[in-house]
PDB file of N, CA and C in Angstrom:
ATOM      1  N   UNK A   1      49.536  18.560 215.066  1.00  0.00           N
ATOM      2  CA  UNK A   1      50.211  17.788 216.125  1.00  0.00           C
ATOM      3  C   UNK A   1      49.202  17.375 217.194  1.00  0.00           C
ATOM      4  N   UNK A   2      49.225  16.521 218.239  1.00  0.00           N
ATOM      5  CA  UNK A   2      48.362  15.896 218.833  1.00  0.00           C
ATOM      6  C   UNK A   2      48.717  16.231 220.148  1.00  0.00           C
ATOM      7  N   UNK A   3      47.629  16.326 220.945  1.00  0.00           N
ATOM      8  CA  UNK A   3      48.425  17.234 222.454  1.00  0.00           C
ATOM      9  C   UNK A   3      49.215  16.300 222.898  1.00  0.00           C
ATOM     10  N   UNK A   4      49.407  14.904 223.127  1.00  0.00           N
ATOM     11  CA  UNK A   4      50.537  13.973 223.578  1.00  0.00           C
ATOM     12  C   UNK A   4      52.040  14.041 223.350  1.00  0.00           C
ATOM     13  N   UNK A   5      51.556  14.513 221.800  1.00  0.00           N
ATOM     14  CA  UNK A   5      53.112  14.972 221.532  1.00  0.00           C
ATOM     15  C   UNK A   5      53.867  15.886 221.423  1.00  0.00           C
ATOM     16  N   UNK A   6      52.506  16.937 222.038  1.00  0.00           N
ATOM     17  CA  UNK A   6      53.377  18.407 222.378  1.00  0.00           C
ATOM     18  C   UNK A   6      53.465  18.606 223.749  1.00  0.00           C
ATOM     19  N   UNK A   7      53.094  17.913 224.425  1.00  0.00           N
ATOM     20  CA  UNK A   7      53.166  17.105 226.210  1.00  0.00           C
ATOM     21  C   UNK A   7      54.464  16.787 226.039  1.00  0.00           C
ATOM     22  N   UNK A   8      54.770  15.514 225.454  1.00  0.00           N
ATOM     23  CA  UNK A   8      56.293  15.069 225.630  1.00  0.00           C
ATOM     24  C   UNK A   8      57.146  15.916 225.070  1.00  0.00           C
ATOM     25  N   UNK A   9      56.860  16.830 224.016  1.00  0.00           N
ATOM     26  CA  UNK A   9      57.826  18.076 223.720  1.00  0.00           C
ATOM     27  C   UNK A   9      58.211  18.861 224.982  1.00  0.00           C
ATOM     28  N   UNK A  10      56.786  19.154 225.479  1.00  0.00           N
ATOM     29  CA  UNK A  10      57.625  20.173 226.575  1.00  0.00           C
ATOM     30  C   UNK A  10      57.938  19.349 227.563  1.00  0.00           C
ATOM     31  N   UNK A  11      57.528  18.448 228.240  1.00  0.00           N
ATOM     32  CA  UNK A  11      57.979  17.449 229.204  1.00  0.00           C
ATOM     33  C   UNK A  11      59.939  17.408 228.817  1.00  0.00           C
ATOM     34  N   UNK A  12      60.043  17.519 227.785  1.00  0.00           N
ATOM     35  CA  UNK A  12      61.581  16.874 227.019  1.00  0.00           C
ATOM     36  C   UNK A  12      62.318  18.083 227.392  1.00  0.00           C
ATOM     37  N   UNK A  13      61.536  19.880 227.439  1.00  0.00           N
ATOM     38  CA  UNK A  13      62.082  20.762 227.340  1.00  0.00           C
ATOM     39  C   UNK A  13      62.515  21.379 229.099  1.00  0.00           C
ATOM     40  N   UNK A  14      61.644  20.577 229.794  1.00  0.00           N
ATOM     41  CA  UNK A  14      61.141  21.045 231.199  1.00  0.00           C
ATOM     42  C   UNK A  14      61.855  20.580 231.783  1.00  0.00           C
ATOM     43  N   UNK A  15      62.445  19.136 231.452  1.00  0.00           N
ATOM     44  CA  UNK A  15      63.201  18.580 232.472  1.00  0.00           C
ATOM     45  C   UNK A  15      64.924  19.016 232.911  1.00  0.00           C
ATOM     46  N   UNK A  16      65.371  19.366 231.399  1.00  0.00           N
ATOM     47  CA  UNK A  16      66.293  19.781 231.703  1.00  0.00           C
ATOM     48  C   UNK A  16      66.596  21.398 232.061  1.00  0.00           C
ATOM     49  N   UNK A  17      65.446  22.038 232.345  1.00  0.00           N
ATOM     50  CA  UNK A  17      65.462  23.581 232.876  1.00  0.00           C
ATOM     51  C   UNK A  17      65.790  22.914 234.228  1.00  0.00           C
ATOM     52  N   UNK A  18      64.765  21.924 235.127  1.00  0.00           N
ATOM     53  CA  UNK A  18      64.473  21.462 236.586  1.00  0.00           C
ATOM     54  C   UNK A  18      66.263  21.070 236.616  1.00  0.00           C
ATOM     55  N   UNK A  19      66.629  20.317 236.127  1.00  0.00           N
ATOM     56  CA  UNK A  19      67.709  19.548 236.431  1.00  0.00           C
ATOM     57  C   UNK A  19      68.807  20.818 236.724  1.00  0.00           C
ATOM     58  N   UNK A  20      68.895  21.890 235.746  1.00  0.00           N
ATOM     59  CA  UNK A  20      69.735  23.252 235.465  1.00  0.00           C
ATOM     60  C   UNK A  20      69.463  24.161 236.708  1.00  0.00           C
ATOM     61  N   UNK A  21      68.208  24.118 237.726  1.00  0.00           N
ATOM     62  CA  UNK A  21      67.861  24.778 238.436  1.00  0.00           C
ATOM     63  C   UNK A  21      68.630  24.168 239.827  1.00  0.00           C
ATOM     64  N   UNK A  22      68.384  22.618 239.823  1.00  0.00           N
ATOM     65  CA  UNK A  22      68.579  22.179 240.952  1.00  0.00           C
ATOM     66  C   UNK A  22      70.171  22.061 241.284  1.00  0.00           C
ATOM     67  N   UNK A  23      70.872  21.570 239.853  1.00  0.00           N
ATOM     68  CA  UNK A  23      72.594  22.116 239.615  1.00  0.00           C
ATOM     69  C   UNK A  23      72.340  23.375 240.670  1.00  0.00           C
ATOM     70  N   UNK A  24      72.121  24.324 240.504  1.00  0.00           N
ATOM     71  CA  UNK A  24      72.500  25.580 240.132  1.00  0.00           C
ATOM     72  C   UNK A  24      71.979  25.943 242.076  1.00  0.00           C
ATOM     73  N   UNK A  25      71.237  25.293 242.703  1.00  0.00           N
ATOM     74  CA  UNK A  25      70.961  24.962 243.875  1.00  0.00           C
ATOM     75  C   UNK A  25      71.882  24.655 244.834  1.00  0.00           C
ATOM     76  N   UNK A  26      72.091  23.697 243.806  1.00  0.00           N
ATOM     77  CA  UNK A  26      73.277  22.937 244.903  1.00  0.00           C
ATOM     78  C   UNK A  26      74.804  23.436 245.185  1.00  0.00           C
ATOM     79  N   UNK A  27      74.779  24.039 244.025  1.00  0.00           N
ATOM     80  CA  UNK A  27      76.162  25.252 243.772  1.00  0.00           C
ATOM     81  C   UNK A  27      76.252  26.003 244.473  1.00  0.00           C
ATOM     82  N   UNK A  28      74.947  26.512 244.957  1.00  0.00           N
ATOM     83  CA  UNK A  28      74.514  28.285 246.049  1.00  0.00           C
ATOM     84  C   UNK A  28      74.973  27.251 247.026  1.00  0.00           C
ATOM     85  N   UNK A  29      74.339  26.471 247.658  1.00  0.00           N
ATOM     86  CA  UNK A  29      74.796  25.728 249.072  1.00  0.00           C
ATOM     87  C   UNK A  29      76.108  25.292 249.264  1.00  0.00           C
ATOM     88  N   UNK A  30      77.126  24.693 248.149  1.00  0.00           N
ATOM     89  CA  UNK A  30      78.149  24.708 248.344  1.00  0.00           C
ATOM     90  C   UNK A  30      78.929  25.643 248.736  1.00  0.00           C
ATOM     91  N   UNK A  31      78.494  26.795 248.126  1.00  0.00           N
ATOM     92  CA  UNK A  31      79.641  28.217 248.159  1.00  0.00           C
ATOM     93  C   UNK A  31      79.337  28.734 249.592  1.00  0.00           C
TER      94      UNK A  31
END
C-alpha cells in the first residue's frame, strides 16, 4: 500500500472519532 492511501485510510477513520467527540461535547454543555 502506498503511504497516501493509508493517510486517507486513517484521515477516513479520524474524522469521524473528531466529529463523535465534539457530539459528545456539545451534549456535556447542554446538560
Amino acid at each position: 500500500m502506498r503511504p497516501r492511501e493509508m493517510r486517507s485510510r486513517a484521515d477516513r477513520l479520524h474524522l469521524p472519532l473528531r466529529a463523535g467527540v465534539q457530539a459528545q461535547r456539545a451534549a456535556d454543555q447542554l446538560h
